[in-house]
Protein backbone atom coordinates (compact mmCIF):
# COMPACT_ATOMS: atom_id res chain seq x y z
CA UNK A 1 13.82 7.73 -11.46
CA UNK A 2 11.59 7.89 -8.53
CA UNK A 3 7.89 9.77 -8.11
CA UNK A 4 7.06 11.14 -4.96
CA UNK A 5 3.12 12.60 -5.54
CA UNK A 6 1.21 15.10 -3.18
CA UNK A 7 -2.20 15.38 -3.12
CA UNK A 8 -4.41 18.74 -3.27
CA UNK A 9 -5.96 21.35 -5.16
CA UNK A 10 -4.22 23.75 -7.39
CA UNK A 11 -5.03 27.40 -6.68
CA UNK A 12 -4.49 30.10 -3.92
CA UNK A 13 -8.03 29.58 -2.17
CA UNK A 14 -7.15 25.95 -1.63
CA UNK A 15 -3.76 26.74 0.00
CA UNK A 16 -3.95 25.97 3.55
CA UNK A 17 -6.68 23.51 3.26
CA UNK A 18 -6.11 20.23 5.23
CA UNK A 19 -7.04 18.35 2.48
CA UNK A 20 -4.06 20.14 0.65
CA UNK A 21 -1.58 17.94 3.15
CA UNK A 22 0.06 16.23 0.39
CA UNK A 23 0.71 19.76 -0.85
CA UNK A 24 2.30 21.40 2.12
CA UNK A 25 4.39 18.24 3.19
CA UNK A 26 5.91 18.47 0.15
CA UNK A 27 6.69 22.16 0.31
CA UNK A 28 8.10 21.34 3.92
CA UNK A 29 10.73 18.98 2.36
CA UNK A 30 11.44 21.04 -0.64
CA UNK A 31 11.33 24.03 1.29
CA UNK A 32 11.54 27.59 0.19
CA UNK A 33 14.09 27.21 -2.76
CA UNK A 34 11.84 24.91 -4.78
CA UNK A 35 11.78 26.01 -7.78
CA UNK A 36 7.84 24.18 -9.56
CA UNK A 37 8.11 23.72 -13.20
CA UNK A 38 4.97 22.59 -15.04
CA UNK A 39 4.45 19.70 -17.25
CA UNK A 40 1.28 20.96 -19.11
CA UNK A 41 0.82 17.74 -20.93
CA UNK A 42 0.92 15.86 -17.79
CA UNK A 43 -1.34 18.69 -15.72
CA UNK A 44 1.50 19.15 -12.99
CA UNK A 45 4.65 21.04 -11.51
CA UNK A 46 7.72 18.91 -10.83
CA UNK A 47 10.85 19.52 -8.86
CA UNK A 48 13.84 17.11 -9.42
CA UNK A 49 16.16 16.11 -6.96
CA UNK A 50 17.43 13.40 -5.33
CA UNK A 51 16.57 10.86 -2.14
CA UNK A 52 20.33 9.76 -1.25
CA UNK A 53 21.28 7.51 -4.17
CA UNK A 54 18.01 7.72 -5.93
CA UNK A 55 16.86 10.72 -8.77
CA UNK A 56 13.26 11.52 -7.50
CA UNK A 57 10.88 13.96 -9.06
CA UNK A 58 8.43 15.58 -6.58
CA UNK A 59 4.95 16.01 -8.38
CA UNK A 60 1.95 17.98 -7.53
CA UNK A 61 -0.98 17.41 -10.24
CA UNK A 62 -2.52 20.18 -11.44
CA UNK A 63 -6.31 19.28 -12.21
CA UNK A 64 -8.72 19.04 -9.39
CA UNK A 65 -7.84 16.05 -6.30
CA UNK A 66 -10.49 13.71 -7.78
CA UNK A 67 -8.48 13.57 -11.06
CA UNK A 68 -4.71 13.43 -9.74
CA UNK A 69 -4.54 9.87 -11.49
CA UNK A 70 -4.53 11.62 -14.52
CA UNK A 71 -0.76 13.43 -13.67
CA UNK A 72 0.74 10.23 -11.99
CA UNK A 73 -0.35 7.78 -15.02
CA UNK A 74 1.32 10.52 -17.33
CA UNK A 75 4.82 10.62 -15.06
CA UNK A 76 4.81 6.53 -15.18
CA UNK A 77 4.35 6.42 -18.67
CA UNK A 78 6.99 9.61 -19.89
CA UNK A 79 9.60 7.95 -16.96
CA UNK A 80 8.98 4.26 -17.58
CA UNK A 81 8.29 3.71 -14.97
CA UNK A 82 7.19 0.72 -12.76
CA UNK A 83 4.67 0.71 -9.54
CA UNK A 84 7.47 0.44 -7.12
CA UNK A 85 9.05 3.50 -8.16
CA UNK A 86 5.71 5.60 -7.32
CA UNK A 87 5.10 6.44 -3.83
CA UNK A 88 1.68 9.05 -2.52
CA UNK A 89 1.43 11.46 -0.08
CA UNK A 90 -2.03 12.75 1.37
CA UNK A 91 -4.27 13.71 3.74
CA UNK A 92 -6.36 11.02 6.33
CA UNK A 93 -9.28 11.71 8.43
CA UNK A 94 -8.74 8.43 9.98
CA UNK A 95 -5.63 9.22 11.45
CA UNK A 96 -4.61 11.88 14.54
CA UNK A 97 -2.81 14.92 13.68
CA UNK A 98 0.94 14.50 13.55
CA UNK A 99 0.56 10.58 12.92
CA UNK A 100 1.63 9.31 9.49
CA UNK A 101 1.14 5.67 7.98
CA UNK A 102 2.94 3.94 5.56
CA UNK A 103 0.91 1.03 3.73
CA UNK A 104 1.13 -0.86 0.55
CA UNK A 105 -1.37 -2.31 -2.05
CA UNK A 106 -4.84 -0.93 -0.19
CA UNK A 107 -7.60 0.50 -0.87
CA UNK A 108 -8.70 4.00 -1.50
CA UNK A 109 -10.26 4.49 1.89
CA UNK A 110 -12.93 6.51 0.09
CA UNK A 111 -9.93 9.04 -0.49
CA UNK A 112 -11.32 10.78 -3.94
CA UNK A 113 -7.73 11.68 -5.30
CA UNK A 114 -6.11 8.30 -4.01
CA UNK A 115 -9.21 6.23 -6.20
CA UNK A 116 -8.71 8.30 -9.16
CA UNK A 117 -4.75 6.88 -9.44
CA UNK A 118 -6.13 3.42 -8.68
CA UNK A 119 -8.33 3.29 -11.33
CA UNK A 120 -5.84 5.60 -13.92
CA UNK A 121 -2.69 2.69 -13.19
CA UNK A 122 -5.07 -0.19 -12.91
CA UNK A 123 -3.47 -1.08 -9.90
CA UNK A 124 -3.39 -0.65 -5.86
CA UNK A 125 0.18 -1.50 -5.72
CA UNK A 126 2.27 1.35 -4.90
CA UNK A 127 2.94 3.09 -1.35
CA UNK A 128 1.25 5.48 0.23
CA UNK A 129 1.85 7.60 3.47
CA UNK A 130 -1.38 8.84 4.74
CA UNK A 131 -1.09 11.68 6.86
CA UNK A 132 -2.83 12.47 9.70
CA UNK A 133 -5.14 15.76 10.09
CA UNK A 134 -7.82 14.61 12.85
CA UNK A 135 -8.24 16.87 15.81
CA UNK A 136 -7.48 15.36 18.93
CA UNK A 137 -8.61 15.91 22.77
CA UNK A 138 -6.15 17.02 25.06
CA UNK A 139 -5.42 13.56 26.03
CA UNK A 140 -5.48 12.42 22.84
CA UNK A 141 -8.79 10.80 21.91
CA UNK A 142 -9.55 11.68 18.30
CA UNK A 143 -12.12 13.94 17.35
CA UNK A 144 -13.33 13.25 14.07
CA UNK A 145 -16.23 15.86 12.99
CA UNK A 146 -19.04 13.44 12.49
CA UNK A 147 -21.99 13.71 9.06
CA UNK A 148 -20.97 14.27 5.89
CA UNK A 149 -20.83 17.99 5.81
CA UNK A 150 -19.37 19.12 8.93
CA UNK A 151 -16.68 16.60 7.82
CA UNK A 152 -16.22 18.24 3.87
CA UNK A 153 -16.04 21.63 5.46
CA UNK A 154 -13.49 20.48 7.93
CA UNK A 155 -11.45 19.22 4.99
CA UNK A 156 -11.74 22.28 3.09
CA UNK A 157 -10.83 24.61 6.34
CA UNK A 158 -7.32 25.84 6.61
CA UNK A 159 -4.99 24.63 9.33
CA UNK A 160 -4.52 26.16 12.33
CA UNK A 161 -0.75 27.85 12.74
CA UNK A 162 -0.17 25.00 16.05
CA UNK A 163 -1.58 22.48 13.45
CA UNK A 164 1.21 23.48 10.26
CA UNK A 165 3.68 23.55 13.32
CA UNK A 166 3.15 19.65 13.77
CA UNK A 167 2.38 19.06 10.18
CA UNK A 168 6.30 20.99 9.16
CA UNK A 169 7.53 18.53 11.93
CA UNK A 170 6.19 15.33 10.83
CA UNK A 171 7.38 16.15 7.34
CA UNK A 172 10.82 15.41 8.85
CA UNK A 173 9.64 12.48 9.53
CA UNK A 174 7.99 11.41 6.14
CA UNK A 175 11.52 12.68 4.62
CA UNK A 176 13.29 10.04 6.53
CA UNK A 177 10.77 7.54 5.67
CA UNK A 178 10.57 8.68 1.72
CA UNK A 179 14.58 7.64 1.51
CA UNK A 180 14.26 4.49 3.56
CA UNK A 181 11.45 3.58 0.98
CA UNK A 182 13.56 3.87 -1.79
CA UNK A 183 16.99 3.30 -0.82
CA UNK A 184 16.42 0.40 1.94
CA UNK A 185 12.55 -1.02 1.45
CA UNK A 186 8.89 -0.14 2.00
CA UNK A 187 9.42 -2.94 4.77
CA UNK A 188 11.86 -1.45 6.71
CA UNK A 189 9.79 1.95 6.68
CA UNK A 190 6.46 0.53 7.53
CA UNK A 191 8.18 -1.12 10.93
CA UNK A 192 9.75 2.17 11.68
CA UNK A 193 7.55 4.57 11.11
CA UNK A 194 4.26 3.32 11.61
């Protein structure tokens, strides 16, 4: 068994938030016959199914983003399961719009949700794909909102329809690189997809 973890808030007036990304990727892979079940014990909804060869369970914690370590310690410990088989999906500031990266035993990046499963598995050790939601100039030059609050609200505004339209299409993408990650290596991903 395999974990594949979005990051985001729980509740309708979070929905479309960019910091949700972790959230609405995995919707775009699931798509629309997902059927969430909640683990209350655990705070989150699953969805099995399966990544070629591999079972996988899709997870999306249910407490706040700043305690989504909480959901993925649970899942490791009712699964046995081991770091490897964990990999996390969220939003990145630091990276354009449409740009995903695949890395391996790093820090939190000041990412609230992404330190809280750090410090809840004791570990940095599993994958993450950190997806991009930074505006961009026309030619391409990010622009990141700069201070401390213009950035939060940024976060915690919804997405643009042409922005979902590149976020549903780099999903693809992260679907590709989810089953290379656990049916080839993390290896193999990072060089292709990054």
């Amino acid at each position: 068994m395999k974990i594949i973890v979005g990051l985001g808030n729980i509740g309708e007036e979070y929905l479309g938030h960019r910091h949700n990304a972790g959230f609405i990727v995995l919707d775009y892979i699931l798509g629309k016959k997902a059927e969430w079940k909640e683990i209350s014990g655990g705070k989150l909804l699953y969805v099995k199914d399966s990544l070629g060869s591999k079972q996988v369970q899709y997870i999306k914690p249910t407490t706040f983003m700043n305690n989504s370590g909480t959901a993925v310690a649970f899942m490791k410990e009712k699964n046995k399961l081991t770091l490897k088989d964990i990999v996390v999906i969220y939003d990145d500031i630091d990276l354009p719009l449409g740009k995903i990266k695949i890395s391996f035993d790093k820090s939190s990046g000041g990412h609230n949700g992404l330190e809280s499963i750090i410090k809840k598995l004791k570990s940095k050790e599993f994958v993450r794909i950190r997806v991009g939601v930074c505006p961009t100039t026309p030619l391409g030059k990010m622009k990141k909102p700069q201070g401390e609050e213009k950035l939060l609200n940024f976060l915690l505004g919804d997405f643009k329809k042409e922005e979902l339209d590149q976020l549903k299409k780099v999903s693809k993408k992260i679907a590709e690189a989810l089953e290379m990650i656990f049916n080839e290596s993390k290896e193999k991903a990072m060089s292709l997809y990054n």
